[in-house]
Protein backbone atom coordinates (compact mmCIF):
# COMPACT_ATOMS: atom_id res chain seq x y z
CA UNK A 1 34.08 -3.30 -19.48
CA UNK A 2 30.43 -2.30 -20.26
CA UNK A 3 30.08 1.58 -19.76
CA UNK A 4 26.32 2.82 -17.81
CA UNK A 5 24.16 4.14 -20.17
CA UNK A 6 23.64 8.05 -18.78
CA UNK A 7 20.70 8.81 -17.74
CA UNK A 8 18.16 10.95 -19.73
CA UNK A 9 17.01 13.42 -17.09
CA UNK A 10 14.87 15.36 -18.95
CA UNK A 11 13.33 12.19 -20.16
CA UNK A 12 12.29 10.81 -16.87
CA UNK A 13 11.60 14.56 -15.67
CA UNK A 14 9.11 14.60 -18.81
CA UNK A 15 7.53 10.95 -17.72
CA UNK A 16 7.35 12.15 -14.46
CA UNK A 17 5.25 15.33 -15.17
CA UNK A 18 3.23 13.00 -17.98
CA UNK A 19 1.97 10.76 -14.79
CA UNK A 20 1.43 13.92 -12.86
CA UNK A 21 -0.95 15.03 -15.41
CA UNK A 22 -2.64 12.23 -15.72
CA UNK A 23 -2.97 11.81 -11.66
CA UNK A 24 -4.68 14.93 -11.56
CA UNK A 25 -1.92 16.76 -10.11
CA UNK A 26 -0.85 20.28 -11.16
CA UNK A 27 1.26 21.32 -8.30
CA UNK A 28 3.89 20.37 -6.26
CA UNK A 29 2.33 18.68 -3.20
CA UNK A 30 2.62 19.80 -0.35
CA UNK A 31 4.43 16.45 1.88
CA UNK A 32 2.89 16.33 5.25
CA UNK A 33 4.29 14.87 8.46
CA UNK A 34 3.50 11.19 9.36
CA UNK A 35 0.77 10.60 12.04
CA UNK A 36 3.35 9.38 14.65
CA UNK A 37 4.93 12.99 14.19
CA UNK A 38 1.95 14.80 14.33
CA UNK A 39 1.65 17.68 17.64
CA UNK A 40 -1.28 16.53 19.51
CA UNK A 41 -2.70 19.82 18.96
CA UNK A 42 -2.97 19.18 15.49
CA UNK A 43 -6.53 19.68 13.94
CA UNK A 44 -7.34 16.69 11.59
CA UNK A 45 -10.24 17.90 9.14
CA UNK A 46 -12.18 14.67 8.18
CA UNK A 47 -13.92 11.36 9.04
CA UNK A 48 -13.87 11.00 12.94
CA UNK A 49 -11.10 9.36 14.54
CA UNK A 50 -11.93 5.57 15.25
CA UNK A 51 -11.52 4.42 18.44
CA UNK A 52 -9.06 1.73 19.33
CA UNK A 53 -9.21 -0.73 22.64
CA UNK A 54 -6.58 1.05 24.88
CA UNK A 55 -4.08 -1.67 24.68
CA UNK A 56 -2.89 0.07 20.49
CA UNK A 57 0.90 0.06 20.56
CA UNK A 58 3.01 3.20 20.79
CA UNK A 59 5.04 3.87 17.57
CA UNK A 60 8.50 2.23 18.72
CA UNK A 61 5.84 -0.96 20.40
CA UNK A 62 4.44 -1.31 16.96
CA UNK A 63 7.75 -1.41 15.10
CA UNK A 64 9.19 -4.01 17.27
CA UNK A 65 6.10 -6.01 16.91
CA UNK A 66 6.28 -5.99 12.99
CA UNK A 67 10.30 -7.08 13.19
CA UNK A 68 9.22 -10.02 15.53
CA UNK A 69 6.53 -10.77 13.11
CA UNK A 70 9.09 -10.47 9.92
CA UNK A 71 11.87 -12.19 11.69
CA UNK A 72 10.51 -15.22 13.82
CA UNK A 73 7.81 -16.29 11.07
CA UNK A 74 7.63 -14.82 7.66
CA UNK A 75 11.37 -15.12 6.65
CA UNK A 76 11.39 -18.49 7.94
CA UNK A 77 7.94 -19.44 6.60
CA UNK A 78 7.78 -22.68 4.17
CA UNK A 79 3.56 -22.78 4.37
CA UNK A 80 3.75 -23.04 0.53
CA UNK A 81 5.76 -24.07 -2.31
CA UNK A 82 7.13 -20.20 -3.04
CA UNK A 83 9.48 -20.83 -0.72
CA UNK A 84 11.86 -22.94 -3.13
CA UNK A 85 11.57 -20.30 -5.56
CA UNK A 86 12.29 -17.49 -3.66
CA UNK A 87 15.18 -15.13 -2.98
CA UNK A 88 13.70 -13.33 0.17
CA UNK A 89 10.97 -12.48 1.78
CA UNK A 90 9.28 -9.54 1.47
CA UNK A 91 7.48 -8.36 4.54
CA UNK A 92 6.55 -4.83 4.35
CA UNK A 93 7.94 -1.13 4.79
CA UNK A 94 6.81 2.37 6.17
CA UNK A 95 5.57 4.15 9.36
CA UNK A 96 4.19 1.39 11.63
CA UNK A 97 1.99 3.43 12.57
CA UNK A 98 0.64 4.75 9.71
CA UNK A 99 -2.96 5.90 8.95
CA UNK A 100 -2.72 4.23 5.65
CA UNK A 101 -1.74 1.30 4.04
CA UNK A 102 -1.20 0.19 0.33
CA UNK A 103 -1.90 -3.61 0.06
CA UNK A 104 -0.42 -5.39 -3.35
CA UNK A 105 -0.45 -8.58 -4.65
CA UNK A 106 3.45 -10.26 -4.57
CA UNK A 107 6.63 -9.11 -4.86
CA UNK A 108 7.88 -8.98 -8.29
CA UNK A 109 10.94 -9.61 -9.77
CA UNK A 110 12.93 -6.41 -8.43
CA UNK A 111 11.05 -6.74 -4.86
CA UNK A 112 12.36 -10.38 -4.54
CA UNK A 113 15.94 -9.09 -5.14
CA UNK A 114 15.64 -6.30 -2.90
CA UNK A 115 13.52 -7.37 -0.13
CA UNK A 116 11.74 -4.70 -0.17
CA UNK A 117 8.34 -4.11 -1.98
CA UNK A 118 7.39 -1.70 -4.99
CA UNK A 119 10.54 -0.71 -5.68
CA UNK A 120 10.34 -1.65 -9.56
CA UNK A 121 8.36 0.32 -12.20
CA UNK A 122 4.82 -0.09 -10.65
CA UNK A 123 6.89 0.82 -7.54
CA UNK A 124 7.96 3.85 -8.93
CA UNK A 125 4.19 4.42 -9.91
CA UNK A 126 2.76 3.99 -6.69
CA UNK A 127 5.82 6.34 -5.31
CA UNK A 128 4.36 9.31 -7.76
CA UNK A 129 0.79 8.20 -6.52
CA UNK A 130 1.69 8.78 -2.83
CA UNK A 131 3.43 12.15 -3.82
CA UNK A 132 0.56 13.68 -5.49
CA UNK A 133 -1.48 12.84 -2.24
CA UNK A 134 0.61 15.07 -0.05
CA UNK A 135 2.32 12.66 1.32
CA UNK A 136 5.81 10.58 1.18
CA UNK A 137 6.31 6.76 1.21
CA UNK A 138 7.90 6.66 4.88
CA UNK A 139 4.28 8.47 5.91
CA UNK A 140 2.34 5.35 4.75
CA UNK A 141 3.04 1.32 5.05
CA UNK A 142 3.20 -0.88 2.20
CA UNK A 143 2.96 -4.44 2.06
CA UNK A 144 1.91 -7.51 -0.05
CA UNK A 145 -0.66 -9.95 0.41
CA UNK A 146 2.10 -12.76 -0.25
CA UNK A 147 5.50 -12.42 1.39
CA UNK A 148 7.10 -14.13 -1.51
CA UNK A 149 7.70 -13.67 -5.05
CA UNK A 150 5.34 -16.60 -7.47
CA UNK A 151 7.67 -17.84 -10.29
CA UNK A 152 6.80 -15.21 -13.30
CA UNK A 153 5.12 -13.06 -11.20
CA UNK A 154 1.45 -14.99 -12.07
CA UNK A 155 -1.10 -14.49 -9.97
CA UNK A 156 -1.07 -15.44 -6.46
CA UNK A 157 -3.02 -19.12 -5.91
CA UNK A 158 -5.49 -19.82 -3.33
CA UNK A 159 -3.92 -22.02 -1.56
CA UNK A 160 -0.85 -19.08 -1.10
CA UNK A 161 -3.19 -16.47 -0.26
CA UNK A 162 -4.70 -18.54 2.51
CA UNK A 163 -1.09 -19.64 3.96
CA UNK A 164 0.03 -16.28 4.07
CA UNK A 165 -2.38 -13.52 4.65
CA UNK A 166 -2.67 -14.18 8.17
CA UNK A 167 0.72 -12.27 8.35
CA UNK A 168 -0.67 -9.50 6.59
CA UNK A 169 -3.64 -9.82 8.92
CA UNK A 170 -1.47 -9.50 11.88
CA UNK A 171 0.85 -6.64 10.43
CA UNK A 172 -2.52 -4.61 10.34
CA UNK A 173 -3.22 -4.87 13.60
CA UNK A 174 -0.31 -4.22 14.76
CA UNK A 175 -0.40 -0.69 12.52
CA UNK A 176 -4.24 0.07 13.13
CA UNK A 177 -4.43 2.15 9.82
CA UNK A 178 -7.14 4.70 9.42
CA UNK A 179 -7.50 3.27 5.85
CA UNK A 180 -6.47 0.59 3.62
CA UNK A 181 -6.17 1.12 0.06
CA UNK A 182 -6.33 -2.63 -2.10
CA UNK A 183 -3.96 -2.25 -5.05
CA UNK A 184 -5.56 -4.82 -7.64
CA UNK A 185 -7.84 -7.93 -7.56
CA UNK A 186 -6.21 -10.20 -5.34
CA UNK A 187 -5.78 -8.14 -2.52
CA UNK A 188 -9.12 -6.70 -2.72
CA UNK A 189 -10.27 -10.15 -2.81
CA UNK A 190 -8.30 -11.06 0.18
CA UNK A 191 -9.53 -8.60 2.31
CA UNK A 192 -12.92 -8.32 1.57
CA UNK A 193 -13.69 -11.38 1.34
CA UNK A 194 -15.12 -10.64 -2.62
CA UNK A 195 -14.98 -12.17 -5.78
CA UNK A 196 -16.10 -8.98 -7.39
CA UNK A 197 -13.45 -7.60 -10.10
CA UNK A 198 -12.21 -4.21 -9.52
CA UNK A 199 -14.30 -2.18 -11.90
CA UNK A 200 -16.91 -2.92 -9.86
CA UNK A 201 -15.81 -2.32 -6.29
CA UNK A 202 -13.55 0.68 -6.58
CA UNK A 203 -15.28 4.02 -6.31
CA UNK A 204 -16.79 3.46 -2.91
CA UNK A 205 -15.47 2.60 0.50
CA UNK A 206 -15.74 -0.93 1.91
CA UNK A 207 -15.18 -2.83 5.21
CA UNK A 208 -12.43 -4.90 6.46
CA UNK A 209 -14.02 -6.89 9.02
CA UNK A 210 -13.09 -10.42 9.16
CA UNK A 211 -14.53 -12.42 11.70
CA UNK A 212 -12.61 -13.80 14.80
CA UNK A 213 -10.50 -10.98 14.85
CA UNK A 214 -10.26 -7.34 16.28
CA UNK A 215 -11.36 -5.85 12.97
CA UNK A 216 -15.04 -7.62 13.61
CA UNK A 217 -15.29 -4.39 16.36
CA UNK A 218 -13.20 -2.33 14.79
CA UNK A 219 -13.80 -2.50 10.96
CA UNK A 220 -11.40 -0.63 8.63
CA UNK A 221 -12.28 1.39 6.15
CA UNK A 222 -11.14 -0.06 2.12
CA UNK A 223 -10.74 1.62 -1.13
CA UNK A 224 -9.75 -0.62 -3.44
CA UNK A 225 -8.30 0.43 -6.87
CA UNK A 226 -6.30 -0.39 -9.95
CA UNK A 227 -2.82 -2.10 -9.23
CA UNK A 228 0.35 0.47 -10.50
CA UNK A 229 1.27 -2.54 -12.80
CA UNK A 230 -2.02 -2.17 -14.41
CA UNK A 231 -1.88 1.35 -15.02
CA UNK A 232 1.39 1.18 -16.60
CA UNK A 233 -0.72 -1.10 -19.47
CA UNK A 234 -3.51 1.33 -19.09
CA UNK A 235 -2.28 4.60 -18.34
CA UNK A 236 -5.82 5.92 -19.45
CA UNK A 237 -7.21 4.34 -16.03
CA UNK A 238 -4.89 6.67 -13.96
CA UNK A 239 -7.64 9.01 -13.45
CA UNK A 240 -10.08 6.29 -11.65
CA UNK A 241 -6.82 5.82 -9.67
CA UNK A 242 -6.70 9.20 -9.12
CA UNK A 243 -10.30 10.05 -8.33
CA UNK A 244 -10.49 6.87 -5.84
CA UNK A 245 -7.15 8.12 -3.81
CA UNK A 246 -9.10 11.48 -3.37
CA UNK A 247 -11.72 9.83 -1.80
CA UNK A 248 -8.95 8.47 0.36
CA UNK A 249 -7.35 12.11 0.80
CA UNK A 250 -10.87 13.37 2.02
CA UNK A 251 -11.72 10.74 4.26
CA UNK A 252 -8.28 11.31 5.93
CA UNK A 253 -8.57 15.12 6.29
CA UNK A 254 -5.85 15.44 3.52
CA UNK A 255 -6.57 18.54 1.02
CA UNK A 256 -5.60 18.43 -2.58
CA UNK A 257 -2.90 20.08 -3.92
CA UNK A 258 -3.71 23.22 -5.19
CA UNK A 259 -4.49 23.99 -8.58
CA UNK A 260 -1.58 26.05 -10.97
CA UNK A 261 -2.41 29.65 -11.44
């Protein structure tokens, strides 16, 4: 029988700190609570607080609306032909009510085994990513434009994208995030609207306001930036990453980490 390999701590420890570096980050972050575990005497430094229509769901609301969402359409769904290819369906995970969201693409090849999405090496990316904003992955939600894996992990097609991000349409407003941050072209696309590439909408904060829905009223605030898979191939973009999640940070009231002495 095949023996594990053992792991090479200091190896990934070293990686780890490498990606660290390059994020910007010098310090340990400091992990702060999610919003639904927030006193309500807590002082948020920041952007105001939009205003919701008084009918938002309560925390445990929210999550039961997501499950009913996961379980009576999206794991069932056969809008498109990804669902022959598939293994499962992979909705979404986090805080449903989380002030932010991470949007991807499609599950990849790990995701699609697991269920579960970014849990492979751009996973682990975006993980690190999270971390050096102060916060932990069960703060924040993350989810995929497509709920289903396309064969090779190519780009998602149009006529996908159209099937299938009215789920992720109707996850966000069920969660009512603060912000959104687009990870890559095709979900920046999707919710703005925007054939623009990335290079030329990250930086800057944009709407997501389609019309017909509640976010016409209630627009949410979008940063779009470089996928995790990209940086991986271009670790020398981490620090556009990094400098468009501090806009994020700021516009939520979160404070950096702070620097080493």
């Amino acid at each position: 029988m095949n023996q594990q390999k053992p792991i090479d701590v200091r190896r990934v420890i070293l990686q780890q700190l490498e990606t660290d570096r390059q994020l910007g980050l010098r310090a340990l972050p400091l992990i702060r609570r999610s919003r639904a575990t927030q006193r309500s005497d807590d002082v948020t430094v920041g952007s105001p607080k939009r205003e919701w229509p008084a009918d938002a769901l309560d925390g445990e609301s929210a999550q039961r609306a997501l499950e009913a969402l996961d379980q009576s359409h999206v794991r069932g769904c056969r809008k498109c032909g990804l669902c022959e290819s598939r293994s499962n369906t992979v909705f979404g995970v986090g805080d449903a009510q989380a002030q932010l969201v991470f949007v991807g693409e499609a599950p990849g090849f790990e995701e699609d085994r697991q269920a579960i999405p970014f849990v492979g090496r751009a996973g682990q990316l975006l993980t690190r990513m999270i971390l050096a904003m102060g916060l932990r992955r069960e703060d924040v939600y993350i989810c995929n434009v497509l709920k289903c894996r396309p064969p090779n992990n190519r780009d998602p097609a149009a006529d996908e994208i159209a099937a299938c991000s009215p789920y992720l349409f109707e996850q966000l407003s069920i969660i009512k995030p603060e912000v959104i941050v687009a990870l890559g072209a095709p979900a920046a696309r999707t919710l703005l609207n925007s054939t623009d590439s990335i290079g030329r909408l990250r930086g800057t904060f944009h709407e997501f306001a389609p019309p017909g829905t509640p976010f016409a009223h209630h627009p949410i605030p979008v940063m779009a930036t470089y996928h995790p898979a990209y940086l991986l191939r271009q670790p020398g973009e981490k620090s556009k990453a990094w400098a468009d999640l501090q806009l994020v940070m700021r516009r939520l009231g979160l404070s950096s980490p702070p620097p080493s002495q």
